[in-house]
N, C-alpha and C. Protein backbone atom coordinates (compact mmCIF):
# COMPACT_ATOMS: atom_id res chain seq x y z
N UNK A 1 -0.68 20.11 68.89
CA UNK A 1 -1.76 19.43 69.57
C UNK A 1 -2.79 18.94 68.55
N UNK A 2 -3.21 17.75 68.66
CA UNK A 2 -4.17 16.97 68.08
C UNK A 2 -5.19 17.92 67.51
N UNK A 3 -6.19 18.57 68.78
CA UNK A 3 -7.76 18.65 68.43
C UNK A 3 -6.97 20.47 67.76
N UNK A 4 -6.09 20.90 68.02
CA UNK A 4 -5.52 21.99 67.10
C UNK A 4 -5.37 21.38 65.34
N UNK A 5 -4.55 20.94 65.36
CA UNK A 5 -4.32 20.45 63.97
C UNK A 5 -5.76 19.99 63.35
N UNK A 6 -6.35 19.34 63.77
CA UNK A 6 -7.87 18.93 62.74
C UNK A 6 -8.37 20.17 63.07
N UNK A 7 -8.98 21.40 63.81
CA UNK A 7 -9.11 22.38 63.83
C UNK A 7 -9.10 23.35 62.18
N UNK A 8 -7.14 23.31 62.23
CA UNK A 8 -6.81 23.95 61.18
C UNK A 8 -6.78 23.47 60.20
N UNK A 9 -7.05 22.07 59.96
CA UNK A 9 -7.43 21.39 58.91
C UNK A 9 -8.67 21.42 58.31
N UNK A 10 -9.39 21.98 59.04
CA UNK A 10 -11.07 21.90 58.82
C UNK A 10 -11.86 20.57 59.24
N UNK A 11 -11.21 19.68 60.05
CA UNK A 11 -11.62 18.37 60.27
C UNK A 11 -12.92 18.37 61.55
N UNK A 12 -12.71 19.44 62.03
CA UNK A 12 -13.55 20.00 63.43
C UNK A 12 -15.14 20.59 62.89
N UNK A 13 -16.33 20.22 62.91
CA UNK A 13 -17.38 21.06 62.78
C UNK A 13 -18.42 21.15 63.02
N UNK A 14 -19.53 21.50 63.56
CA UNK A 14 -20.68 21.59 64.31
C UNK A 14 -19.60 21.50 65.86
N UNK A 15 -18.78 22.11 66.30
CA UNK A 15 -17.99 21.88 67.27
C UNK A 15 -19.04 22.20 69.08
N UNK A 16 -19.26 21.45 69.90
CA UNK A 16 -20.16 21.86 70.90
C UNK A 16 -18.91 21.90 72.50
N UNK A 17 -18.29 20.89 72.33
CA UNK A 17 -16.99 21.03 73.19
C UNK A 17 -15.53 20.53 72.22
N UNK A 18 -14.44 21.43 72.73
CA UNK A 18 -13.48 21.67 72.45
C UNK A 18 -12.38 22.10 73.38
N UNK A 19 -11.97 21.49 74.27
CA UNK A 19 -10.56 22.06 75.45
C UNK A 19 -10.32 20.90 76.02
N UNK A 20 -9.30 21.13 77.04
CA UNK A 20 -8.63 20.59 77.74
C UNK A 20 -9.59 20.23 78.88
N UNK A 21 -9.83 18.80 79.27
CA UNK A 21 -10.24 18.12 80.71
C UNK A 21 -9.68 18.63 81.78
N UNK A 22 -10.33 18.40 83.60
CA UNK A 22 -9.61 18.74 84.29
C UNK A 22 -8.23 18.00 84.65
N UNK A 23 -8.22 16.98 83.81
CA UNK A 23 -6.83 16.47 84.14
C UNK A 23 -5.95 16.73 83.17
N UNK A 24 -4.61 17.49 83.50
CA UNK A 24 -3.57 18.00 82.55
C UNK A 24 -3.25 17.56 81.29
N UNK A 25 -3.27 17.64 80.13
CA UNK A 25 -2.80 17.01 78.73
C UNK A 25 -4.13 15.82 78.51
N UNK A 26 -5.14 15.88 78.56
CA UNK A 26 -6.57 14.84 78.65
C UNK A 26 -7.43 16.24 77.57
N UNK A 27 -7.89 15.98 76.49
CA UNK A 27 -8.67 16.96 75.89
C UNK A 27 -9.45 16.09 75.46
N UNK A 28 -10.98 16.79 75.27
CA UNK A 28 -12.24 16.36 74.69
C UNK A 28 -13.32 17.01 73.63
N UNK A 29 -13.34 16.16 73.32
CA UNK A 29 -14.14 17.04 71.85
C UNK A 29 -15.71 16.62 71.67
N UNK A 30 -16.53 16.85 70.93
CA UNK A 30 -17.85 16.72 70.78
C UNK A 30 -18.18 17.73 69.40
N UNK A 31 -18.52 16.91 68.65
CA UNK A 31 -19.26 17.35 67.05
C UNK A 31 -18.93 16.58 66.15
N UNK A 32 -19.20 17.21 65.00
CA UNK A 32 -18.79 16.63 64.16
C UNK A 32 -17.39 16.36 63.64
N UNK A 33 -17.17 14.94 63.18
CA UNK A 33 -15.88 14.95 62.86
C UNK A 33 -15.75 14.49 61.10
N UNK A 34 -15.13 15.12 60.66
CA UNK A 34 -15.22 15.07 58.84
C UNK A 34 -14.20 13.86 58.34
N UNK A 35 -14.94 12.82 57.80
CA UNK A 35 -14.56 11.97 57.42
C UNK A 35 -13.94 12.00 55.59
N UNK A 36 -14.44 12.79 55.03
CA UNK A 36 -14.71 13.56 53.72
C UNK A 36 -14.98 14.65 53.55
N UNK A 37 -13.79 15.19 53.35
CA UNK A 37 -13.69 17.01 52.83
C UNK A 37 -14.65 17.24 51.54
N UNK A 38 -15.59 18.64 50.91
CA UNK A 38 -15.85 18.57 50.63
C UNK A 38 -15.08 19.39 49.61
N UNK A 39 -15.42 19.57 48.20
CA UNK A 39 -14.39 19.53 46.90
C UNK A 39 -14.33 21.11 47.18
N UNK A 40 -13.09 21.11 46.50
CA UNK A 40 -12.80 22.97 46.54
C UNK A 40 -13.96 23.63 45.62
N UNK A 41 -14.04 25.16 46.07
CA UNK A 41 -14.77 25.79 45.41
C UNK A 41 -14.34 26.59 44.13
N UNK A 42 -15.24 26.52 42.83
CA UNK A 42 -14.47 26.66 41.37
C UNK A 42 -13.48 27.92 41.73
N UNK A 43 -12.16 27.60 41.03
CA UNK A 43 -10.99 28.90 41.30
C UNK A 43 -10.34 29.56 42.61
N UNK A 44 -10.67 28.11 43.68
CA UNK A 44 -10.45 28.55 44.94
C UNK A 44 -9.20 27.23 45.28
N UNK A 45 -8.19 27.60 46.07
CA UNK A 45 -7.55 26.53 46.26
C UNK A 45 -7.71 26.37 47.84
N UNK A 46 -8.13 27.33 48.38
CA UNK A 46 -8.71 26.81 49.96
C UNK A 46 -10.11 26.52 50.15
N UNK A 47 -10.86 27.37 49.78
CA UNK A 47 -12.08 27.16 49.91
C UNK A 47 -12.95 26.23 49.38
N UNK A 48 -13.49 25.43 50.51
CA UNK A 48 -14.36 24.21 50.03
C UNK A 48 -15.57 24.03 50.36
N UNK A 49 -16.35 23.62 49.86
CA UNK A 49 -17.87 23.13 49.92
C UNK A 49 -18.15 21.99 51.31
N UNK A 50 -19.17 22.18 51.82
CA UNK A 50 -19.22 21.24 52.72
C UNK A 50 -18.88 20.01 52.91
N UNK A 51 -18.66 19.57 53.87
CA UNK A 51 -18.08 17.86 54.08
C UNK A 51 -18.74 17.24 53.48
N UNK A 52 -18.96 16.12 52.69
CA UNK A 52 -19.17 15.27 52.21
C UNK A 52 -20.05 14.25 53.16
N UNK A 53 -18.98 13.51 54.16
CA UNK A 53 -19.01 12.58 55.03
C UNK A 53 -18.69 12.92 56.58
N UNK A 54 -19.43 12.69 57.07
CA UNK A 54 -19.26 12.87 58.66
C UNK A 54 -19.53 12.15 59.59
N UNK A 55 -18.34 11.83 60.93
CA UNK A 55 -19.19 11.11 62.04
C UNK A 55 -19.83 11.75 62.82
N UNK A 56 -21.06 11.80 62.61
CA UNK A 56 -22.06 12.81 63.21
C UNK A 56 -21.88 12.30 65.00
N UNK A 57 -22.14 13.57 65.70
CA UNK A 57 -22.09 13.72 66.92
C UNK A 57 -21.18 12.90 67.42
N UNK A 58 -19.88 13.13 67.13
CA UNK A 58 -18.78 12.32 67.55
C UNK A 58 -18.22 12.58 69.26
N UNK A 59 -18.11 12.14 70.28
CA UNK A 59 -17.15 12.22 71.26
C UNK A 59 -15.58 11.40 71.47
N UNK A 60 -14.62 12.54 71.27
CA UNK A 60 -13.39 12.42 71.48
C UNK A 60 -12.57 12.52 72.68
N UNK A 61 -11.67 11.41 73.50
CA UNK A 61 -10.73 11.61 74.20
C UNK A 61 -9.30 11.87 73.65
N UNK A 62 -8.90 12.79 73.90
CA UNK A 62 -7.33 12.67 73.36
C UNK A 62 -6.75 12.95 74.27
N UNK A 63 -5.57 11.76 74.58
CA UNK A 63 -4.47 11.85 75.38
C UNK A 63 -3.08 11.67 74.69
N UNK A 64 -1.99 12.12 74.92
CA UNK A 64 -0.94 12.14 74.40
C UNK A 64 -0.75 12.17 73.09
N UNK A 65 -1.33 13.30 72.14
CA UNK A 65 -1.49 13.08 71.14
C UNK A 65 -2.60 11.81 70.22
N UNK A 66 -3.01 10.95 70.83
CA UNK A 66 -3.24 9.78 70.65
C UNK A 66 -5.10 9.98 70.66
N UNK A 67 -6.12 9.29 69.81
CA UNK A 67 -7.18 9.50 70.02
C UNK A 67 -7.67 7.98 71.24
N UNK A 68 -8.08 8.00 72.43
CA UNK A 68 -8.10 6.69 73.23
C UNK A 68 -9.58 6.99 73.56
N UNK A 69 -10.41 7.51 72.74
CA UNK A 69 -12.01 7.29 73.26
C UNK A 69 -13.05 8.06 72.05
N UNK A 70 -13.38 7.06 71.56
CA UNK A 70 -14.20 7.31 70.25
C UNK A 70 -15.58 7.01 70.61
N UNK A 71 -16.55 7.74 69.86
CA UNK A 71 -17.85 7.26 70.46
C UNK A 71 -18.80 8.12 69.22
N UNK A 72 -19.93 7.89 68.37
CA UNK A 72 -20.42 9.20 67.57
C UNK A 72 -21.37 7.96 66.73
N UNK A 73 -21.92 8.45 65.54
CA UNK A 73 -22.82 7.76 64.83
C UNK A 73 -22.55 8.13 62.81
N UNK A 74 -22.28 6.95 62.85
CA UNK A 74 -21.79 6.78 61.25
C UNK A 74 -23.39 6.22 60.58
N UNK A 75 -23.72 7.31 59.55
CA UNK A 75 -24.69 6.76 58.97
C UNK A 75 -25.20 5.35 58.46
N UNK A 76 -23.73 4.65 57.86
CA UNK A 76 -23.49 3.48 57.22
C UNK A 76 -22.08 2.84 57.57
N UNK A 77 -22.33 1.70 57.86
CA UNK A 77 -21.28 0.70 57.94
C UNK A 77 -19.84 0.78 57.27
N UNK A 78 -20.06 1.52 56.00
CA UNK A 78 -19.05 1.59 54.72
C UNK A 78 -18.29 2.51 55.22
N UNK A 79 -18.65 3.58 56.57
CA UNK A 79 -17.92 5.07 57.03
C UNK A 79 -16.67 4.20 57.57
N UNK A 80 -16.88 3.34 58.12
CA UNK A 80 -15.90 3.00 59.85
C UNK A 80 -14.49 2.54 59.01
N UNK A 81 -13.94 2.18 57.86
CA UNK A 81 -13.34 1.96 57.45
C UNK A 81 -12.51 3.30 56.83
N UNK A 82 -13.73 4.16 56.43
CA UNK A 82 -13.42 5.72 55.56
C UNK A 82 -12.40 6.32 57.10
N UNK A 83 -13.43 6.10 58.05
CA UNK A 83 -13.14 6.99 59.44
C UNK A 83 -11.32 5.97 60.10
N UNK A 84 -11.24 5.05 59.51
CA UNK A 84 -9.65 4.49 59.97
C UNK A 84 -8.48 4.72 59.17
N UNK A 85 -8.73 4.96 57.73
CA UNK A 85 -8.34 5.88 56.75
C UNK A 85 -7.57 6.56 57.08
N UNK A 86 -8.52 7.53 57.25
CA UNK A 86 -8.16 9.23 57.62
C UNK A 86 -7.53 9.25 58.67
N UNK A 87 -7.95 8.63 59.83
CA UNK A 87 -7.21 8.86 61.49
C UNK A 87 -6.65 7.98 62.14
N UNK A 88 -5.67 6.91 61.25
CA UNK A 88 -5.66 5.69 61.75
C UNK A 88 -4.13 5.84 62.77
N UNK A 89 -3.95 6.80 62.60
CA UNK A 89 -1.88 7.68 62.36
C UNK A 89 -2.56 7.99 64.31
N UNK A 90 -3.83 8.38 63.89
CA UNK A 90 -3.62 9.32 65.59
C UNK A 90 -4.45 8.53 66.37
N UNK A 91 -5.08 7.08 65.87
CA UNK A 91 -5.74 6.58 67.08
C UNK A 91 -4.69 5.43 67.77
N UNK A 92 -4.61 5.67 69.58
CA UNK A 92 -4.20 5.10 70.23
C UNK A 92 -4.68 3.33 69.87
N UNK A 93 -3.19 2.38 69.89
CA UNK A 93 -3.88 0.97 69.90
C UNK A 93 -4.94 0.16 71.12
N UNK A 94 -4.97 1.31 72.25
CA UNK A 94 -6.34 0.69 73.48
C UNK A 94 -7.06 1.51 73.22
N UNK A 95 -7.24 2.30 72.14
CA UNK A 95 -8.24 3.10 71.93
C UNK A 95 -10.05 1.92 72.52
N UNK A 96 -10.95 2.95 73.03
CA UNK A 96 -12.08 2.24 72.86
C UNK A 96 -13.11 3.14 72.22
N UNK A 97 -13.83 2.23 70.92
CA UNK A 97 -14.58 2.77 70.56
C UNK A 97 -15.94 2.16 69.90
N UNK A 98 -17.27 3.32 70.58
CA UNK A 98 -17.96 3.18 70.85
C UNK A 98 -18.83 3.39 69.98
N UNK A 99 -19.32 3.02 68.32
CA UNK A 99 -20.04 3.55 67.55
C UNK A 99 -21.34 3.13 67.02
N UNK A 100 -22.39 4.05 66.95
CA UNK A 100 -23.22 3.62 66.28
C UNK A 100 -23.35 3.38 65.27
N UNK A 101 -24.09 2.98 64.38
CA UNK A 101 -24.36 2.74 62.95
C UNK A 101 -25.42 2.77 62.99
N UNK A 102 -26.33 3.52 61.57
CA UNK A 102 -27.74 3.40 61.23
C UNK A 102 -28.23 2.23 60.69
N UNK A 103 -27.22 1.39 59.79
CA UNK A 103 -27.99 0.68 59.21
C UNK A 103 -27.31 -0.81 59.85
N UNK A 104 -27.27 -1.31 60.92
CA UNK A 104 -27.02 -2.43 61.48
C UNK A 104 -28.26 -2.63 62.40
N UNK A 105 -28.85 -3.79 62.58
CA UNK A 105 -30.07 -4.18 62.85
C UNK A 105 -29.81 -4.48 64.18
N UNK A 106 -28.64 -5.56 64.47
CA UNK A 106 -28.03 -5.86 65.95
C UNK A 106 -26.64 -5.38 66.33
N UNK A 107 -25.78 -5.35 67.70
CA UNK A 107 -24.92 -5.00 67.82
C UNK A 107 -23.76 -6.47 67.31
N UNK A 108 -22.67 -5.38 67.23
CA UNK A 108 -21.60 -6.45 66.76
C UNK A 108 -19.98 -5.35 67.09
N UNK A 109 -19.19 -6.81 67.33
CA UNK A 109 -18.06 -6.07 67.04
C UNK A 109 -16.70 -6.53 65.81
N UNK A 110 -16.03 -5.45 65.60
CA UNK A 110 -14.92 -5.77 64.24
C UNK A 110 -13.62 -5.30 64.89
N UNK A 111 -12.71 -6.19 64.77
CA UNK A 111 -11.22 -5.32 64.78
C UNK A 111 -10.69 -5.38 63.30
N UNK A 112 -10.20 -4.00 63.38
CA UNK A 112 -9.91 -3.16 62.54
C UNK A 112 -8.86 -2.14 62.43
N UNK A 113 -7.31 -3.13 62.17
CA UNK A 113 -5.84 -2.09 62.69
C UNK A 113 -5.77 -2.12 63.76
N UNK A 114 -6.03 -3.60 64.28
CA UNK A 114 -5.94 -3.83 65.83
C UNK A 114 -6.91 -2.75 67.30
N UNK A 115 -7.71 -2.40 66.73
CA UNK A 115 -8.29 -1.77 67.99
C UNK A 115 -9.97 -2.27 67.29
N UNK A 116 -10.55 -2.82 68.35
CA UNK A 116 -12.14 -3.46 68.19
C UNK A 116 -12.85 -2.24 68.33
N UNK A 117 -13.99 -2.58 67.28
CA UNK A 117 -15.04 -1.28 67.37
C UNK A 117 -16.11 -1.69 67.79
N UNK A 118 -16.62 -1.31 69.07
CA UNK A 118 -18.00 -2.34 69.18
C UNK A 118 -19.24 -1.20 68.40
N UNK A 119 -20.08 -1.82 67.93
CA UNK A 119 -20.96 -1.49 66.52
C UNK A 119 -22.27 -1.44 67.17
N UNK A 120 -23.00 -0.57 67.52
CA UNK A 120 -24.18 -0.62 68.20
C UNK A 120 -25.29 0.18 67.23
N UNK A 121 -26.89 -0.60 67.26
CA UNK A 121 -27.64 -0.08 66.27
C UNK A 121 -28.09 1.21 66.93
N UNK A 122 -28.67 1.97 65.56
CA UNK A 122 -28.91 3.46 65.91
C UNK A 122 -30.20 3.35 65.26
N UNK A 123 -31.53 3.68 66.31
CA UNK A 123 -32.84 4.23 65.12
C UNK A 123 -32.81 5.64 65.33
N UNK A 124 -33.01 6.22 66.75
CA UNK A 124 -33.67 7.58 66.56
C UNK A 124 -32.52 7.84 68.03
N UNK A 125 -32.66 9.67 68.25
CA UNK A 125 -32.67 9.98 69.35
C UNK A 125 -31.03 11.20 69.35
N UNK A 126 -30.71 11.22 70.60
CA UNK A 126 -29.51 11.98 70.68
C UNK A 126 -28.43 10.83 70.67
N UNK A 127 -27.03 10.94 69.81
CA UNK A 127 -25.98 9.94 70.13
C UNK A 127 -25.70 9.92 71.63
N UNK A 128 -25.42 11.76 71.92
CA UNK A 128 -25.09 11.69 73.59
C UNK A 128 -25.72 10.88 74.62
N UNK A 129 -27.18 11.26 74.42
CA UNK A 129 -28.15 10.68 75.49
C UNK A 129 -28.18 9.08 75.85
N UNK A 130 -27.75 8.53 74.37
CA UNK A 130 -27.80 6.87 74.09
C UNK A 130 -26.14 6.70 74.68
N UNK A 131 -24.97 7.34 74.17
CA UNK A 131 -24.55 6.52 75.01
C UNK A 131 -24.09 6.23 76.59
N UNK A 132 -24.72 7.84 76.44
CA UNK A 132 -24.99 7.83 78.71
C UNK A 132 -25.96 6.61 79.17
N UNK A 133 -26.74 6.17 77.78
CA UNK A 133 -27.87 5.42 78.83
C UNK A 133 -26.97 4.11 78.63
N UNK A 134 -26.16 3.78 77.43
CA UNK A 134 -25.63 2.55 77.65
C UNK A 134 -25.12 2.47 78.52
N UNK A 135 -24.36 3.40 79.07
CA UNK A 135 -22.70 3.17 79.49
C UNK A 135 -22.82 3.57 81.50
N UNK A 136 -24.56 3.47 81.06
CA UNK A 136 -25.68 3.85 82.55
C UNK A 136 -24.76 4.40 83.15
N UNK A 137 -24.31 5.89 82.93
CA UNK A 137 -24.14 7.34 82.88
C UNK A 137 -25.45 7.77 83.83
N UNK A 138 -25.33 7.93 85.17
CA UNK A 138 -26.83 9.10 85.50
C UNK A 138 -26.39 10.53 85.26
N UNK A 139 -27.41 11.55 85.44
CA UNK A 139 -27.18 12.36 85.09
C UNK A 139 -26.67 13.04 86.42
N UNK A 140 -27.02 12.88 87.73
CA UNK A 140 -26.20 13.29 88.88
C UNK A 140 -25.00 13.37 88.57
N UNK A 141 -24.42 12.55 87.98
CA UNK A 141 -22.74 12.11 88.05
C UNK A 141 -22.41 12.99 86.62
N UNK A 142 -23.10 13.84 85.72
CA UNK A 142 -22.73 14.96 85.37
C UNK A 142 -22.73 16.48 85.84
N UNK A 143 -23.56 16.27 86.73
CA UNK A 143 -24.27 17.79 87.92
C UNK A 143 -22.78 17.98 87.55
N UNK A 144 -22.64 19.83 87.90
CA UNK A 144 -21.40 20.43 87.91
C UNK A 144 -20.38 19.92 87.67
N UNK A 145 -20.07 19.26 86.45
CA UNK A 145 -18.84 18.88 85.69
C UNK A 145 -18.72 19.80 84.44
N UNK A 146 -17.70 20.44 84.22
CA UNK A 146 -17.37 20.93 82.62
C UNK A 146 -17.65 20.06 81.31
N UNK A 147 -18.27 20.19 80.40
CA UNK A 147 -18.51 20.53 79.13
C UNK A 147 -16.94 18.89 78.62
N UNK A 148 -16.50 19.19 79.12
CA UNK A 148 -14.50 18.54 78.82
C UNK A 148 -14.90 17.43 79.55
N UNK A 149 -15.46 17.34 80.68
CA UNK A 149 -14.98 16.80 82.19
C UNK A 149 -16.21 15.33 81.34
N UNK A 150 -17.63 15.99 81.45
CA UNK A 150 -18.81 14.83 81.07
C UNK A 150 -18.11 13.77 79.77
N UNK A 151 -17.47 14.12 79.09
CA UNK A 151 -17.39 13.31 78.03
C UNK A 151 -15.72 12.53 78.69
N UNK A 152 -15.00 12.92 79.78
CA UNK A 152 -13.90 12.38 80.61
C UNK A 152 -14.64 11.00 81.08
N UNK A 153 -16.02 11.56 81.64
CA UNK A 153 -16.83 10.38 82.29
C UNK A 153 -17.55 9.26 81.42
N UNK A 154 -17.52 9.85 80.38
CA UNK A 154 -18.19 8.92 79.69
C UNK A 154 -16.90 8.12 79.10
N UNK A 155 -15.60 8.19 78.92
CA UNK A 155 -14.65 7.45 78.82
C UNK A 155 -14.16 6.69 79.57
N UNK A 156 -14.30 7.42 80.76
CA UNK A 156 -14.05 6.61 82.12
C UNK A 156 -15.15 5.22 82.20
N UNK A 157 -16.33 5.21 82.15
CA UNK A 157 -17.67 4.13 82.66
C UNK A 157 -17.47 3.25 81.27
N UNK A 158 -16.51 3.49 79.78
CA UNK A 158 -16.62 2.85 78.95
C UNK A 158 -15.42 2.19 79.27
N UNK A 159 -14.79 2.21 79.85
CA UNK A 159 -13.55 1.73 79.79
C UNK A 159 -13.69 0.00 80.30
N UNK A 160 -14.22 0.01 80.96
CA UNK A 160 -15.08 -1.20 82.00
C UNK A 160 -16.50 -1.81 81.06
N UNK A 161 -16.89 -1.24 79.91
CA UNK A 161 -18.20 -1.24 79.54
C UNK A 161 -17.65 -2.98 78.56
N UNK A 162 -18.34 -4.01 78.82
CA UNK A 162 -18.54 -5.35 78.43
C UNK A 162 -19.58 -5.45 77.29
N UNK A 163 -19.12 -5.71 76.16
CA UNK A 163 -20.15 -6.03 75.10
C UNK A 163 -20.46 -7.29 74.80
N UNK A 164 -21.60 -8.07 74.92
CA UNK A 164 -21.88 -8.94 74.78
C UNK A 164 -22.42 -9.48 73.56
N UNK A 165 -21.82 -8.88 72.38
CA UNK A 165 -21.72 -8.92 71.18
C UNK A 165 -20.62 -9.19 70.44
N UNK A 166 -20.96 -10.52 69.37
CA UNK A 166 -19.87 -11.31 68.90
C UNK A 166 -18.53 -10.30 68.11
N UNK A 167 -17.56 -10.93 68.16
CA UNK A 167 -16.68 -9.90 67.23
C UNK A 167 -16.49 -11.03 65.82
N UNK A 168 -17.11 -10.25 65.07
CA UNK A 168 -17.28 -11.12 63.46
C UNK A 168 -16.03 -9.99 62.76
N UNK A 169 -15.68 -10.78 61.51
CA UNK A 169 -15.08 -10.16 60.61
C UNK A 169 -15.78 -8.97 59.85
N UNK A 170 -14.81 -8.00 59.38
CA UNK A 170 -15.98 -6.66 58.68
C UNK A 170 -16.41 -7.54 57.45
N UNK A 171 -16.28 -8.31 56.52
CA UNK A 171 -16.97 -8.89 55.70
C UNK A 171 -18.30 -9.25 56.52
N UNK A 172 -18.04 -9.78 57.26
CA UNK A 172 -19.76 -10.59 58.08
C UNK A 172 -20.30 -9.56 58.97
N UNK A 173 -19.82 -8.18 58.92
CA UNK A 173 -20.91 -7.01 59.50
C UNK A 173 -20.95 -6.80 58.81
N UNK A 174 -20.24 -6.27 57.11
CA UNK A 174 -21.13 -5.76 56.25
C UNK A 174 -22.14 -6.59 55.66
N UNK A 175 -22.22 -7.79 55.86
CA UNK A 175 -23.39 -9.08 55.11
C UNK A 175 -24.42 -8.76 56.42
N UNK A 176 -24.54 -8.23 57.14
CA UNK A 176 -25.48 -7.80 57.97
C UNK A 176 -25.75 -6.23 58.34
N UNK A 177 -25.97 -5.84 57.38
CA UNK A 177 -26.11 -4.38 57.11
C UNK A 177 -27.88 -4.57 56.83
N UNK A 178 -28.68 -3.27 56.69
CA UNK A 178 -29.89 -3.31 56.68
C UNK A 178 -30.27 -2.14 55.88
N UNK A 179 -31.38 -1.94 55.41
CA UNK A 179 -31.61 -0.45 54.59
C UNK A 179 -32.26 0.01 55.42
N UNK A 180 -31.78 1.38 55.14
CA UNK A 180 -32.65 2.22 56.48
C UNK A 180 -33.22 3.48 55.76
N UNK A 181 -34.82 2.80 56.39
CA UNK A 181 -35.71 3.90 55.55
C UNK A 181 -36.42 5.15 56.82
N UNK A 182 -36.50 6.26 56.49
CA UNK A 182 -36.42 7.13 56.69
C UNK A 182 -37.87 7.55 57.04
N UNK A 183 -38.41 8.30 58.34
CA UNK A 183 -39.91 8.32 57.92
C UNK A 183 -40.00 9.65 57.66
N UNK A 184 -40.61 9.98 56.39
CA UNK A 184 -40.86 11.37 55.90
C UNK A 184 -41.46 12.64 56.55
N UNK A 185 -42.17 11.92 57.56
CA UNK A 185 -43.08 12.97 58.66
C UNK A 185 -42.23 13.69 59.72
N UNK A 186 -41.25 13.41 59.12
CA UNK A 186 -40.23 14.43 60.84
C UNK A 186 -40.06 15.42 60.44
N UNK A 187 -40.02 16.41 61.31
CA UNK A 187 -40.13 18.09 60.76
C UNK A 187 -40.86 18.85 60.94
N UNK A 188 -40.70 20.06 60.54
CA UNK A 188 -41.92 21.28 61.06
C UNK A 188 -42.86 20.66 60.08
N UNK A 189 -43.84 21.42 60.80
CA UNK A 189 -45.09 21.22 59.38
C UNK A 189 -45.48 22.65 58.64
C-alpha cells in the first residue's frame, strides 16, 4: 500500500491523518510530505537529519495505488518539479492538483507529465482552511465526518472546481515568480 511504503520510507511527517476513507481501498493523508530526505547522520547508514524539503501541509487522496488528489503548499515554485521527481511513478494521470505556492503573486496553471497543476498564491493562514474556502467547503458539510472522510470531501468539491487561470508553460510561471519577504514580528514575544 502506497501511504505504507512512504511511511517506511520516511516520506510521511508531521503526519495529522493517515487511514483508510469510508469508502473501501480510498485512503487519505494530511502532513507533511518530504520532497528531500535529509543527509545521513555521520557513521549512520539509516539515520538521517531532517528533511531538507517539504510540501508543507499536504492533502492526499490515494486510490488504487495511484495518488488522484493533491493539494498542500510548496514554499517556492522550483519544489513542484522536485515534488514530480520523486512521485511521478505513483501519481494517477486525472490526478487533480491543488497547490499553493509562496512566491507566485497570481494564480496560474502548468502541465507537467501530463496532469495540470493549478498554482494558487499563498500569503498567510492555514493551507487546510484556504483550501475549504476555495473549494467553498462549509464547515457543516464536515460536522461528523472522520479525519479520512473531510479531506474525501475536499477531493470530491475539487473535482468540479474550475480555474479561471491561464495554463502557461513552467518557463512563464517561473518568469513570474516573486520574492517573498517575511515579516519578522510573528512569534511569541
Amino acid at each position: 500500500m502506497l501511504l505504507e511504503d512512504y511511511q517506511a520510507e520516511g516520506l510521511l511527517t508531521v503526519t495529522l491523518v493517515n487511514g483508510q476513507t469510508s469508502t473501501p481501498g480510498v485512503y487519505a493523508y494530511r502532513g507533511d510530505l518530504v520532497l528531500k530526505e535529509g543527509s545521513l547522520r555521520e557513521g549512520s547508514t539509516t539515520d538521517r537529519k531532517p528533511p531538507e524539503k517539504l510540501f508543507i501541509h499536504s492533502a492526499l487522496i490515494i486510490e488504487n495505488d495511484k495518488i488522484v488528489f493533491i493539494n498542500g503548499l510548496l514554499p517556492t515554485l522550483d519544489l513542484l518539479p522536485v515534488f514530480i521527481e520523486k512521485y511521478k511513478d505513483d501519481i494517477a494521470p486525472d490526478c487533480i492538483a491543488l497547490v499553493y505556492v509562496e512566491n507566485i503573486a497570481k494564480g496560474m496553471q502548468v502541465e507537467l507529465e501530463g496532469v495540470t497543476y493549478k498554482l494558487l498564491p499563498f500569503k498567510e493562514g492555514l493551507v487546510w482552511n484556504e483550501i475549504l474556502e476555495e473549494l467553498y467547503i462549509e464547515k457543516h458539510e464536515l460536522k461528523n465526518q472522520s479525519a479520512e472522510d473531510k479531506v474525501a470531501i475536499a477531493y470530491a468539491a475539487a473535482k468540479s472546481y474550475k480555474a479561471k487561470t491561464p495554463v502557461v508553460s513552467y518557463e512563464e510561471a517561473e518568469a513570474n515568480t516573486i520574492v517573498v519577504v517575511k515579516d519578522a514580528s510573528v512569534g511569541a514575544i
